[in-house]
C-alpha atoms as a PDB file:
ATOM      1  CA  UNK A   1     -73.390  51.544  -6.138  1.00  0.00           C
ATOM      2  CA  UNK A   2     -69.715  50.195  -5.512  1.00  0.00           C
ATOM      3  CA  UNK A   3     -66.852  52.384  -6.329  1.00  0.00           C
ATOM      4  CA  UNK A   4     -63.069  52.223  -5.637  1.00  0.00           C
ATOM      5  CA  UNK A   5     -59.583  52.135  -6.602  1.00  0.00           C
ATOM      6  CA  UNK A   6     -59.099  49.293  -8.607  1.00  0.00           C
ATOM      7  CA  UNK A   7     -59.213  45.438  -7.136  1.00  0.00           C
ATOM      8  CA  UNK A   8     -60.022  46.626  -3.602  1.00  0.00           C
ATOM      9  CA  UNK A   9     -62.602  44.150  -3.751  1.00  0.00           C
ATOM     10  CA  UNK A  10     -66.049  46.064  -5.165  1.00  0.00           C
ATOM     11  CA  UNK A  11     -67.025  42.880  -7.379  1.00  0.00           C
ATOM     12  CA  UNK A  12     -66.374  40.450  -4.237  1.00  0.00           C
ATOM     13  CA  UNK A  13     -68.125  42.681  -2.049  1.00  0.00           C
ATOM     14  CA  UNK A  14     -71.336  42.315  -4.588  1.00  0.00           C
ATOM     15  CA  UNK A  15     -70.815  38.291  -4.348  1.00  0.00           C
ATOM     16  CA  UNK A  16     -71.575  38.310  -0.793  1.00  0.00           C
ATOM     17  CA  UNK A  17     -74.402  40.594  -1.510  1.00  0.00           C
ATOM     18  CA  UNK A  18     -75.600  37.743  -4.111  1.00  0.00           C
ATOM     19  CA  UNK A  19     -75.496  35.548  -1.678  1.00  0.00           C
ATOM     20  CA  UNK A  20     -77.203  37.190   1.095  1.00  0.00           C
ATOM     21  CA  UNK A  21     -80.241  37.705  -1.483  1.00  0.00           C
ATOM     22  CA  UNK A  22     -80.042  33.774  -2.235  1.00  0.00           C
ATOM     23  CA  UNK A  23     -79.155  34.264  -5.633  1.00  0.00           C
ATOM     24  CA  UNK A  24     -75.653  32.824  -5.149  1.00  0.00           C
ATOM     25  CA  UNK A  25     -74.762  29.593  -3.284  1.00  0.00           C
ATOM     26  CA  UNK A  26     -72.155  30.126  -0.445  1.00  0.00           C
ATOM     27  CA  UNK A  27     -69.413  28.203  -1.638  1.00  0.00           C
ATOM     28  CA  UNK A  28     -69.133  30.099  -4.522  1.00  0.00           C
ATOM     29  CA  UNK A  29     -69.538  34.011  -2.982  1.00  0.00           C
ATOM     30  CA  UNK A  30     -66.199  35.335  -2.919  1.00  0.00           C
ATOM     31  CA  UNK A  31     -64.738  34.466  -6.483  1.00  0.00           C
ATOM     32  CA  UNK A  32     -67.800  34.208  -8.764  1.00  0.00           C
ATOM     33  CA  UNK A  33     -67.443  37.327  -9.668  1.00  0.00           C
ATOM     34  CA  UNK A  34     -71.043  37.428 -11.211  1.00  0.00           C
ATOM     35  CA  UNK A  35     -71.285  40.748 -12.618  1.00  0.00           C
ATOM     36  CA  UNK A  36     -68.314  40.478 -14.089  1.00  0.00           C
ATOM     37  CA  UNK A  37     -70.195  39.268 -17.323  1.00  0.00           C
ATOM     38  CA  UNK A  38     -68.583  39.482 -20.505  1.00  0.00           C
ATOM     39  CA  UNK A  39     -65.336  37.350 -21.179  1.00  0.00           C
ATOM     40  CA  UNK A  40     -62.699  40.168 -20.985  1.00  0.00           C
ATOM     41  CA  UNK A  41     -64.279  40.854 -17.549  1.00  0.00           C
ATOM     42  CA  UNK A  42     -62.878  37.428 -16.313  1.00  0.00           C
ATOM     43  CA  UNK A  43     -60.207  37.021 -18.628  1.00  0.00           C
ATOM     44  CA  UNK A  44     -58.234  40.249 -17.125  1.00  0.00           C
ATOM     45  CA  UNK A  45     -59.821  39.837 -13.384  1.00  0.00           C
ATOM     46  CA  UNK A  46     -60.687  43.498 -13.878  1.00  0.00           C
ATOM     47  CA  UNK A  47     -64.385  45.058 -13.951  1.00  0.00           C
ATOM     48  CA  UNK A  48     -64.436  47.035 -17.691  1.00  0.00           C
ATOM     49  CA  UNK A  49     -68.501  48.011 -17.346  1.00  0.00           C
ATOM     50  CA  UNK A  50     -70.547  48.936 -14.798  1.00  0.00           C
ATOM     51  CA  UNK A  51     -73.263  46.563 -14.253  1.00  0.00           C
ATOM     52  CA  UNK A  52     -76.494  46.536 -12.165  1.00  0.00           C
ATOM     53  CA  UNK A  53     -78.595  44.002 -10.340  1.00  0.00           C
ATOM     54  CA  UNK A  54     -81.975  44.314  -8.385  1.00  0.00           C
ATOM     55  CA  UNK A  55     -81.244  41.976  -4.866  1.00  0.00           C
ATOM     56  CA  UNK A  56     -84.463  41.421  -2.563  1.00  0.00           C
ATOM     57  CA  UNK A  57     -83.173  41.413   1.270  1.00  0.00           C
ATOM     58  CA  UNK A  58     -84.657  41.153   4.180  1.00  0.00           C
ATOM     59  CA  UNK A  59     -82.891  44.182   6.625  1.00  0.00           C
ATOM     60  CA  UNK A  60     -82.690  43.656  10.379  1.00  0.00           C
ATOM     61  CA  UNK A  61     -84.552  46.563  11.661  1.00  0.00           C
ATOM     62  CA  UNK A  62     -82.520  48.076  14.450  1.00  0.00           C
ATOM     63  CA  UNK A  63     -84.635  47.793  17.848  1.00  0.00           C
ATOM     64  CA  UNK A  64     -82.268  50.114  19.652  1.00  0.00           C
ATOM     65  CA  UNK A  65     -82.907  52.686  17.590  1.00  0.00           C
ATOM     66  CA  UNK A  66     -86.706  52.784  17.032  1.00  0.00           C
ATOM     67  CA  UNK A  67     -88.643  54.513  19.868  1.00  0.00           C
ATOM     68  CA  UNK A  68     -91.699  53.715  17.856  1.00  0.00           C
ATOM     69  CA  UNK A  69     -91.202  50.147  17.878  1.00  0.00           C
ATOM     70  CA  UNK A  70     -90.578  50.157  21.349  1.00  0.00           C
ATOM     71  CA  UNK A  71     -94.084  51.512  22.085  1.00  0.00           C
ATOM     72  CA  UNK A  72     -95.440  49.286  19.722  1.00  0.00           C
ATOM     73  CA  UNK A  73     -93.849  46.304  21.554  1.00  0.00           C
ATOM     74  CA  UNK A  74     -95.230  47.343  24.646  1.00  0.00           C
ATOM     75  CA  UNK A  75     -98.614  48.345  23.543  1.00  0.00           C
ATOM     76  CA  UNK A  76     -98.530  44.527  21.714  1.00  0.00           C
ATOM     77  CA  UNK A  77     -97.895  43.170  24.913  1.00  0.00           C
ATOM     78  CA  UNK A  78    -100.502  44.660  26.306  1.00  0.00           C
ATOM     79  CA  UNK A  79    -103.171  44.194  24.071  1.00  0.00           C
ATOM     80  CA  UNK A  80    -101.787  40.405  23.490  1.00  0.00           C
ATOM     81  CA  UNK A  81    -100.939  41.863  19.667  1.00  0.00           C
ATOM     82  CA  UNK A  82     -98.147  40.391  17.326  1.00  0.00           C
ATOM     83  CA  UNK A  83     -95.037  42.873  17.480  1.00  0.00           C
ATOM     84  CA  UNK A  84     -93.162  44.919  14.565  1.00  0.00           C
ATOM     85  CA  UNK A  85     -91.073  42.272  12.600  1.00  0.00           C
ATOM     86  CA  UNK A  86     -87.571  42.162  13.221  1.00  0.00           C
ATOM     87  CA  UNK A  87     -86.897  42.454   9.346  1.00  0.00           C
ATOM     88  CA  UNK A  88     -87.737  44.658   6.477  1.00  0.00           C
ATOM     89  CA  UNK A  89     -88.138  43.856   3.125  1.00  0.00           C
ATOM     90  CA  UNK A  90     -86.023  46.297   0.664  1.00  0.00           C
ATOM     91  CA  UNK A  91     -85.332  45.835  -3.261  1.00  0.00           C
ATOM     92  CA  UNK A  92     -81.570  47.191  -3.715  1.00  0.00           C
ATOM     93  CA  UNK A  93     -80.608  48.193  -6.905  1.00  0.00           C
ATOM     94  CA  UNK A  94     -76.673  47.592  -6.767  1.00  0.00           C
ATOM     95  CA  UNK A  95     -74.344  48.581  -9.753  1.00  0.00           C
ATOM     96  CA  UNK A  96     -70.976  47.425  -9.497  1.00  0.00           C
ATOM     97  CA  UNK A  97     -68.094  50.085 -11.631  1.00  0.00           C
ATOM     98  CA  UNK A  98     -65.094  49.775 -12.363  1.00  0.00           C
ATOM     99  CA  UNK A  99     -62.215  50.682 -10.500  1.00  0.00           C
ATOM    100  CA  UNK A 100     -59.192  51.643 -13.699  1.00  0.00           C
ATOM    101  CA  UNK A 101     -58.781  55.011 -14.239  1.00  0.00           C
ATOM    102  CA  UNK A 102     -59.288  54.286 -18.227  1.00  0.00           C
ATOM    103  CA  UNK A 103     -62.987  53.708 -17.513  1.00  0.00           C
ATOM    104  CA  UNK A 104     -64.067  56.393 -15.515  1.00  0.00           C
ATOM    105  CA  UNK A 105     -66.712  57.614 -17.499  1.00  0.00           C
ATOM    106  CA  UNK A 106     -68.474  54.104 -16.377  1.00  0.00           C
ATOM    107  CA  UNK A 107     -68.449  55.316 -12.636  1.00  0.00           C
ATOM    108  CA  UNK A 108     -69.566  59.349 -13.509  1.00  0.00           C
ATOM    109  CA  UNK A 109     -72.727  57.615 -15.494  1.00  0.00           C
ATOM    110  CA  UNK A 110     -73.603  54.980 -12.534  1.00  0.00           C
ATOM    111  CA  UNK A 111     -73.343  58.151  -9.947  1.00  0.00           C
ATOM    112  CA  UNK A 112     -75.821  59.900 -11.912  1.00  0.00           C
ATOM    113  CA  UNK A 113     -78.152  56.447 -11.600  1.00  0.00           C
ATOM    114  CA  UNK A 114     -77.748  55.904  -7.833  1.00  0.00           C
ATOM    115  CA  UNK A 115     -78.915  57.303  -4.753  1.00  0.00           C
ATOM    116  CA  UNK A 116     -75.810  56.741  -3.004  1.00  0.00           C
ATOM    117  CA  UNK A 117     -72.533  55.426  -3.215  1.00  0.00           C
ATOM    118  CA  UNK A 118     -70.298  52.986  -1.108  1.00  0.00           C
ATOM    119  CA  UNK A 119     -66.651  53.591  -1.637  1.00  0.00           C
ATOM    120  CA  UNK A 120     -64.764  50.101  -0.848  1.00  0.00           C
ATOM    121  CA  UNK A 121     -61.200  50.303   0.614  1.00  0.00           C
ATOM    122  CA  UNK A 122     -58.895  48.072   0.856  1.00  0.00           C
ATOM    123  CA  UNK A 123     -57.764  48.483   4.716  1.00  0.00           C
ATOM    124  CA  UNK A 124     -54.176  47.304   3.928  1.00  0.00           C
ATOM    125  CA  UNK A 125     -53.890  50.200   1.373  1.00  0.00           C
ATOM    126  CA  UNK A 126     -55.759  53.188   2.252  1.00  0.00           C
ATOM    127  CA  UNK A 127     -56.339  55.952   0.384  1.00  0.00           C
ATOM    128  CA  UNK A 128     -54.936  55.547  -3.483  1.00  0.00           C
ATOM    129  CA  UNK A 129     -55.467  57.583  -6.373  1.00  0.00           C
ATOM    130  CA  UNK A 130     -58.448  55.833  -8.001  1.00  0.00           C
ATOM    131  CA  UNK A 131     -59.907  56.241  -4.618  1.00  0.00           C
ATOM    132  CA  UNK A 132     -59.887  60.132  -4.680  1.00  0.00           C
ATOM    133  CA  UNK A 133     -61.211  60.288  -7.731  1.00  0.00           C
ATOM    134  CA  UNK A 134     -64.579  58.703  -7.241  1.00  0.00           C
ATOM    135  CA  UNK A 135     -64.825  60.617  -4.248  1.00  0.00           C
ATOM    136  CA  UNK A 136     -64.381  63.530  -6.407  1.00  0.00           C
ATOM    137  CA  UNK A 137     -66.351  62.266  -8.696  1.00  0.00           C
ATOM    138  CA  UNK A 138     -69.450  61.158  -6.031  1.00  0.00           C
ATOM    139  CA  UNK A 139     -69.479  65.037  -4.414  1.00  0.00           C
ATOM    140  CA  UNK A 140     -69.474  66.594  -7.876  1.00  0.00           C
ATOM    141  CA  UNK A 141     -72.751  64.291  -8.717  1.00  0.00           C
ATOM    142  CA  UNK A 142     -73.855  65.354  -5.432  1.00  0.00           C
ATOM    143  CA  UNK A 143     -73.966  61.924  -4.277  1.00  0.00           C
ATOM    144  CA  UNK A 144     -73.258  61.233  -0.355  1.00  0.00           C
ATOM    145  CA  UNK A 145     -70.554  58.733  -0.189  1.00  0.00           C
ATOM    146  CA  UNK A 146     -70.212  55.960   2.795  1.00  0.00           C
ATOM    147  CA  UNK A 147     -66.952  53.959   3.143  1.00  0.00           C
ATOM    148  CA  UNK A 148     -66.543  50.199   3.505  1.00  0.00           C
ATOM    149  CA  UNK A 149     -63.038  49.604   4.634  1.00  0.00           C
ATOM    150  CA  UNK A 150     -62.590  46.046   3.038  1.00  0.00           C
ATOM    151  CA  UNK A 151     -59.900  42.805   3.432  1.00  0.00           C
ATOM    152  CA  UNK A 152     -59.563  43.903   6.965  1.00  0.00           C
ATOM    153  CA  UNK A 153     -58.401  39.809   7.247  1.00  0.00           C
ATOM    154  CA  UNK A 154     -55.762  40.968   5.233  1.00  0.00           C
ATOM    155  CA  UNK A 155     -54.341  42.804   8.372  1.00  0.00           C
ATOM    156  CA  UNK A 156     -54.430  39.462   9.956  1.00  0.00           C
ATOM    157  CA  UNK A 157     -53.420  37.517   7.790  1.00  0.00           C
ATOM    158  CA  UNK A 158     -50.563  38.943   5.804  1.00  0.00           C
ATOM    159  CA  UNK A 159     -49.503  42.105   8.138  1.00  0.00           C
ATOM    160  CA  UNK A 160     -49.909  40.201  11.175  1.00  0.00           C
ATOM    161  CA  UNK A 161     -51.327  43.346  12.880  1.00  0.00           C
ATOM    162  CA  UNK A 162     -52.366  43.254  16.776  1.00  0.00           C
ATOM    163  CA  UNK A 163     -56.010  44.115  17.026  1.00  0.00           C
ATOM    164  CA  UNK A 164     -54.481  47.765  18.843  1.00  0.00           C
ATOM    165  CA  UNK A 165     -52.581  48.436  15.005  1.00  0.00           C
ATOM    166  CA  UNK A 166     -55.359  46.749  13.285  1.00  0.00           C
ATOM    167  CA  UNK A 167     -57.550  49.165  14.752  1.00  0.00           C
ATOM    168  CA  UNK A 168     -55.142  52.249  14.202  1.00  0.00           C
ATOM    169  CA  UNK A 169     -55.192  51.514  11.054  1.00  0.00           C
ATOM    170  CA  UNK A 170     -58.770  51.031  10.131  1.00  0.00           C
ATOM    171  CA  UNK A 171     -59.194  54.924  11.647  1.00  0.00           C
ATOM    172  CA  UNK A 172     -56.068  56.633   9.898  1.00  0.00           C
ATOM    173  CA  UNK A 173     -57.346  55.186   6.736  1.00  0.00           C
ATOM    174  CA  UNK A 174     -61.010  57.344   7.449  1.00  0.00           C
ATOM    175  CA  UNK A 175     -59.140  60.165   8.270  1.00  0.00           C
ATOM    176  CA  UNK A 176     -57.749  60.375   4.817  1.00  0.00           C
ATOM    177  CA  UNK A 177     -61.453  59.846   3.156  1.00  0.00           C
ATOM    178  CA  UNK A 178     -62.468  62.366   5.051  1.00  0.00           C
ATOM    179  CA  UNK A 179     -59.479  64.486   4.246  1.00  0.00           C
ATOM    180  CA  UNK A 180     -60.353  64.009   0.165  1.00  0.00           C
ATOM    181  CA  UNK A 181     -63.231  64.928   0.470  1.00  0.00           C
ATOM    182  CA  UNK A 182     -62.455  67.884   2.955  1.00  0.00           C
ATOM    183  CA  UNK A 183     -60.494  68.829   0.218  1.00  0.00           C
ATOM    184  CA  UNK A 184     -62.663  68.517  -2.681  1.00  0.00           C
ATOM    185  CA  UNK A 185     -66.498  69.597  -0.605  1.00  0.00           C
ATOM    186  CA  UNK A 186     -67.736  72.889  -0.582  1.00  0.00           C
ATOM    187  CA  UNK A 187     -66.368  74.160   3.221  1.00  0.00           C
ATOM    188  CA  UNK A 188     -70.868  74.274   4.157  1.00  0.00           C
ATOM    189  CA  UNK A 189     -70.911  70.735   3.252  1.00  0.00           C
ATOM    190  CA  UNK A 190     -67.696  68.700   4.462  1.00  0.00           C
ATOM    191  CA  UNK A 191     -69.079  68.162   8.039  1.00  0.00           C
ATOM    192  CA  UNK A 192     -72.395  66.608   6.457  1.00  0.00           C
ATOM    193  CA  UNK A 193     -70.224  64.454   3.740  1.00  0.00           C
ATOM    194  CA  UNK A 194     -67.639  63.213   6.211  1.00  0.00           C
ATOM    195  CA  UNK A 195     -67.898  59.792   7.606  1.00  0.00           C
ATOM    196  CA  UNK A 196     -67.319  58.391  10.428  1.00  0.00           C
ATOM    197  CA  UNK A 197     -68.145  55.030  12.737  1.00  0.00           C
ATOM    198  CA  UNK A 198     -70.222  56.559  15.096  1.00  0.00           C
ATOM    199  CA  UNK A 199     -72.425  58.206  12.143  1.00  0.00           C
ATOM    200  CA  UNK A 200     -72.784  54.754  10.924  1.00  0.00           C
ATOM    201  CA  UNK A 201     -71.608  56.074   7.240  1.00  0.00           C
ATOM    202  CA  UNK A 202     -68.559  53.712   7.951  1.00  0.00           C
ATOM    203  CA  UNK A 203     -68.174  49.574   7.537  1.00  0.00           C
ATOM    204  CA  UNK A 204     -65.620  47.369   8.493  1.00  0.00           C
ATOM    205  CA  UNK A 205     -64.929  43.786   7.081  1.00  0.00           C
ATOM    206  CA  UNK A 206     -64.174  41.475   4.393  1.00  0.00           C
ATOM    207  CA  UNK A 207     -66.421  40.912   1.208  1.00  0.00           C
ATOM    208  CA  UNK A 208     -64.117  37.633   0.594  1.00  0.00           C
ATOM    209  CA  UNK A 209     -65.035  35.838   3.647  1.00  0.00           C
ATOM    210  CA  UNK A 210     -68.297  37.945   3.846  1.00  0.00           C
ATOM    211  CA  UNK A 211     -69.008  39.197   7.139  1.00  0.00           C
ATOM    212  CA  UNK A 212     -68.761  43.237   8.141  1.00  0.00           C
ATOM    213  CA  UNK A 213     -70.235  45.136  10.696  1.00  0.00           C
ATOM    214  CA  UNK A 214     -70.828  49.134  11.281  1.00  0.00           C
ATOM    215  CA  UNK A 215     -71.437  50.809  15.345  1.00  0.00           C
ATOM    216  CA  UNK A 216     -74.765  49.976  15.263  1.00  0.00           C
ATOM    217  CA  UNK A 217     -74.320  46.482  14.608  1.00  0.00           C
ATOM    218  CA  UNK A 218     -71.777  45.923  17.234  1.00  0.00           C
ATOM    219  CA  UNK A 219     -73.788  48.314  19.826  1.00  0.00           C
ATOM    220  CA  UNK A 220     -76.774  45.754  19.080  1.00  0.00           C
ATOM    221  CA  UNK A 221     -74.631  42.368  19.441  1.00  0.00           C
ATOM    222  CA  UNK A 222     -73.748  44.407  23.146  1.00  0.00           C
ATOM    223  CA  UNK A 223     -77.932  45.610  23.728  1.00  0.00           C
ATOM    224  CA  UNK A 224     -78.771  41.742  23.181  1.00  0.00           C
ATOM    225  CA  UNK A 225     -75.698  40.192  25.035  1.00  0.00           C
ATOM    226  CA  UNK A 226     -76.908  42.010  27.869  1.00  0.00           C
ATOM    227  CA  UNK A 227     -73.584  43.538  28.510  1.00  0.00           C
ATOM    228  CA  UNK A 228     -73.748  46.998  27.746  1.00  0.00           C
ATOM    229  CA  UNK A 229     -76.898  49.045  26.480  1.00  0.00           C
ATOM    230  CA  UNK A 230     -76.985  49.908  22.991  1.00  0.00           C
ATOM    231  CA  UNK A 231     -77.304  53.893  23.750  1.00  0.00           C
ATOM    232  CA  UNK A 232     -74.367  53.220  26.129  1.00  0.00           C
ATOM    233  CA  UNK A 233     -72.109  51.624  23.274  1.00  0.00           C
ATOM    234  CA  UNK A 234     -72.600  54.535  20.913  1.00  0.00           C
ATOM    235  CA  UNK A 235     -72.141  57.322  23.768  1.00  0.00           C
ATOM    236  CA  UNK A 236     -68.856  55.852  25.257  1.00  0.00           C
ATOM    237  CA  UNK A 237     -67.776  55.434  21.889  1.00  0.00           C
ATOM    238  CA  UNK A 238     -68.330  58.655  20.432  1.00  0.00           C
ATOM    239  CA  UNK A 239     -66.947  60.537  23.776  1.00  0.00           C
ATOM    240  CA  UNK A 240     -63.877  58.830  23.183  1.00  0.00           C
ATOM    241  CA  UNK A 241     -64.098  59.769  19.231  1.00  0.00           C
ATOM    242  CA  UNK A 242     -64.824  63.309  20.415  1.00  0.00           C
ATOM    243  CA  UNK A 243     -61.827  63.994  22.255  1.00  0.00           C
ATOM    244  CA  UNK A 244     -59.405  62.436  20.157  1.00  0.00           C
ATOM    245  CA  UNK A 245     -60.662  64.502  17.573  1.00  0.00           C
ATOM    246  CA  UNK A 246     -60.378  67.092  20.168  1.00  0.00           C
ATOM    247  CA  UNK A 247     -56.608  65.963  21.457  1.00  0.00           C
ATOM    248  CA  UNK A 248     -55.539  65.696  17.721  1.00  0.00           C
ATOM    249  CA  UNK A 249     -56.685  69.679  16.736  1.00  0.00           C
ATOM    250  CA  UNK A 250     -55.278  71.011  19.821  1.00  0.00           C
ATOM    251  CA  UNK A 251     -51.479  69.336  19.275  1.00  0.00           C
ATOM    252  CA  UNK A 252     -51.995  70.491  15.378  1.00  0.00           C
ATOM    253  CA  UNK A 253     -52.955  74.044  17.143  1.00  0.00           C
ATOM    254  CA  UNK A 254     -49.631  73.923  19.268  1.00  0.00           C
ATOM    255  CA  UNK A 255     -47.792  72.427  15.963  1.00  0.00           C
ATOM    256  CA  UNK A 256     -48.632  75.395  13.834  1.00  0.00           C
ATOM    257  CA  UNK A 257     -47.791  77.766  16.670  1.00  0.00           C
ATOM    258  CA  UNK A 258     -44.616  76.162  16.996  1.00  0.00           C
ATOM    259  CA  UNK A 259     -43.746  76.538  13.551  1.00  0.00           C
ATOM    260  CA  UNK A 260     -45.037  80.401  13.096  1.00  0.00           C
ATOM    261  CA  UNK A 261     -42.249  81.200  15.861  1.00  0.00           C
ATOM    262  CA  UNK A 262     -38.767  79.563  14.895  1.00  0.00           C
ATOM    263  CA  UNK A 263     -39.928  80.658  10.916  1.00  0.00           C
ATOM    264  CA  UNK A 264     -40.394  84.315  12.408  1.00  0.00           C
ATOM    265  CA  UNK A 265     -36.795  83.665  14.838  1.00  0.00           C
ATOM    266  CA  UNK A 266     -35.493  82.086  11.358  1.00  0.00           C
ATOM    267  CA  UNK A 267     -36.362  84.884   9.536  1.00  0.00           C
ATOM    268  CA  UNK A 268     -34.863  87.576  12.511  1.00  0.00           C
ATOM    269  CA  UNK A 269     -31.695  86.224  12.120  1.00  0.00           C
ATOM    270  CA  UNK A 270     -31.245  86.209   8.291  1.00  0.00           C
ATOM    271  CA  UNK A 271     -31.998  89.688   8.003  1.00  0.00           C
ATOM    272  CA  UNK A 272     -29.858  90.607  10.982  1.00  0.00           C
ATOM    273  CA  UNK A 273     -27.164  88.431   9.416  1.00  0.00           C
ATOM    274  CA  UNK A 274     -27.937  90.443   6.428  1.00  0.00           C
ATOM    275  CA  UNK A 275     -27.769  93.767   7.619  1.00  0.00           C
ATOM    276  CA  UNK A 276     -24.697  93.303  10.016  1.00  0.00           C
ATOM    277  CA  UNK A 277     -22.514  90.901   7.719  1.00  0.00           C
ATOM    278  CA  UNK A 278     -20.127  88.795   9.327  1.00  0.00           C
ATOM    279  CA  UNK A 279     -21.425  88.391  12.790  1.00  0.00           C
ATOM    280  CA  UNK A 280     -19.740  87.317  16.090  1.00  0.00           C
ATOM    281  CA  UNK A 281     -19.025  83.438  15.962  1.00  0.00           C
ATOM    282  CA  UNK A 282     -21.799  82.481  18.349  1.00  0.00           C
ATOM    283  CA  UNK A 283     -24.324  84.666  16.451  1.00  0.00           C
ATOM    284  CA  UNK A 284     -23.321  82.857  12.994  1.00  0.00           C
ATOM    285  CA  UNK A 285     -23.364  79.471  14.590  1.00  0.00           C
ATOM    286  CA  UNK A 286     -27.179  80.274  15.635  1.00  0.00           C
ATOM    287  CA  UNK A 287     -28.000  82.155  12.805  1.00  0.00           C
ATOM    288  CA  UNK A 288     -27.202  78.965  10.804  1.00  0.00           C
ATOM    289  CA  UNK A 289     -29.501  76.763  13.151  1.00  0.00           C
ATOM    290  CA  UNK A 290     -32.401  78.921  12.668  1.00  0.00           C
ATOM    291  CA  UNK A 291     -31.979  78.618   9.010  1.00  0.00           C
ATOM    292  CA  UNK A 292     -31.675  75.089   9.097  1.00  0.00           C
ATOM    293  CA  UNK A 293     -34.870  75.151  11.984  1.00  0.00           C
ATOM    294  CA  UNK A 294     -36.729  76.962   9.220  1.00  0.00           C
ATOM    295  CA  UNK A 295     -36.507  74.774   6.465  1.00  0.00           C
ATOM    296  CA  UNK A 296     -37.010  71.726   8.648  1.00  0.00           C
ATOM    297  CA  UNK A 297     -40.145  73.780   9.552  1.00  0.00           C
ATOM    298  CA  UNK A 298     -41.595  74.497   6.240  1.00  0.00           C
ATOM    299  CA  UNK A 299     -40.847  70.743   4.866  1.00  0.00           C
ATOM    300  CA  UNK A 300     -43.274  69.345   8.467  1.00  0.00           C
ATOM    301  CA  UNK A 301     -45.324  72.369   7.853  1.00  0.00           C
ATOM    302  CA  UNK A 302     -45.740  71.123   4.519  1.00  0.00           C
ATOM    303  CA  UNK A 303     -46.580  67.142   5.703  1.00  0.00           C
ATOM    304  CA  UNK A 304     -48.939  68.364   8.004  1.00  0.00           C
ATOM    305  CA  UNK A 305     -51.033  70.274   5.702  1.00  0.00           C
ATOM    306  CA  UNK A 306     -50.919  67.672   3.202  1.00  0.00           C
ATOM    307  CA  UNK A 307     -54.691  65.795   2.148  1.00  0.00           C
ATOM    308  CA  UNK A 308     -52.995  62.399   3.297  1.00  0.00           C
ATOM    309  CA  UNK A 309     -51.725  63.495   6.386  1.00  0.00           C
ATOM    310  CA  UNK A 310     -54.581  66.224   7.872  1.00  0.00           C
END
């Protein structure tokens, strides 16, 4: 199922999955808005019920990945016997909610339908409240949520992002899924319901113009380019994830530190200032700093610890 903060692009995103079934022509995917079906639906632009479809694809079946289809290949060769097919076939039934807040109860009965959920983000807003909540609401079905970061042409197009900022952005706005539901997942279950890129629980692209792409995808276009191997895509990639994760706890580590020491200092000096009264003029001058150090301390102290910003 689809779920998100409201017109971050769920019912788009199911066009272009119309499409790619052949059940919608291409000029149209992108604005049909198909299951949108009754005329309130399309009179308000808004998605009021949820609404499900059964789409037949045919999945590329990732080479890279299977051993077992390596062998296979290799043993066909041998034996002069057709290989594994590139594609599977694979029914998906999709249910598209709704993303206002007044029909909620919509989303809580389609996550107790589905086997999994895809929480669609607009990359050019992150994180808003309707998004929380149906990550709230997908852990407390006990439904594992992925994330489609959606109208990444938007950072093109209207922000007029370089791909560096573009890019920046697309991982900032993960951190703060993965901060919701860090916050709202027992503690034994965040690491399992966090996503991430090289997990391949995360998609980048734009249901509108309707292309997207995950790690895998993008370590397969490099396997068959003949540029890089597929294996060495995904290790580079999450070495680099893996110490920036690492780099970013580390400076949080020193942060706290920091902060422990001018609120003790902070705190030294007001009950000295306390106990002697009026103090010498260089001891009142600093006694004043470290007050004003510690509430300049506890407001950052209070930022960093924040869901949006951890």
């Amino acid at each position: 199922m689809f779920a998100a903060h409201v017109d971050h692009g769920k019912t788009t995103l199911s066009d272009s999955l119309l499409q790619r079934a052949g059940l919608l022509s291409a000029d149209k995917a992108g604005g049909a808005r198909v299951l949108d079906t009754n005329d309130q639906e399309k009179e308000r632009g808004i998605t009021i019920n949820a609404t499900s479809i059964a789409l037949p694809l045919d999945v590329a079946r990732d080479l890279t990945r299977d051993d077992a289809s390596h062998r296979s290949e290799s043993k066909a060769e041998e034996s002069k016997v057709e290989p594994a097919p590139a594609t599977m076939p694979m029914l998906l039934n999709l249910i598209d909610s709704p993303g206002h807040s007044d029909f909620s109860s919509e989303v809580t009965a389609a996550l107790r339908l589905t086997d999994g959920a895809v929480v669609v983000l607009d990359a050019s807003e992150g994180v808003l409240a309707q998004t929380e909540t149906v990550l709230r609401q997908a852990i407390t079905e006990g439904v594992r949520p992925v994330l489609f970061v959606n109208k990444v042409d938007r950072l093109i197009t209207e922000l007029k992002l370089t791909p560096d900022a573009a890019a920046d952005k697309i991982m900032k706005a993960i951190e703060s899924v993965n901060a919701v539901i860090a916050t709202y997942a027992p503690r034994e279950d965040v690491a399992r319901l966090s996503v991430s890129l090289e997990d391949g629980t995360v998609g980048v692209g734009s249901g509108y113009y309707g292309w997207g792409f995950t790690m895998d995808t993008l370590a397969v276009l490099y396997h068959n380019a003949g540029v890089h191997t597929a294996e060495f895509v995904r290790s580079k990639f999450a070495r680099k994830s893996s110490a920036a994760k690492t780099y970013k706890k580390v400076r949080k580590a020193l942060i706290d530190f920091g902060l422990k020491v001018c609120r003790c200092v902070a705190t030294c000096f007001l009950l000295f200032h306390a106990w002697v009264g009026t103090p010498h003029q260089h001891l009142a001058t600093l006694s004043s700093l470290f007050v004003l150090c510690y509430v300049v301390c506890s407001v950052v102290d209070r930022l960093l610890h924040s869901p949006s910003t951890s």
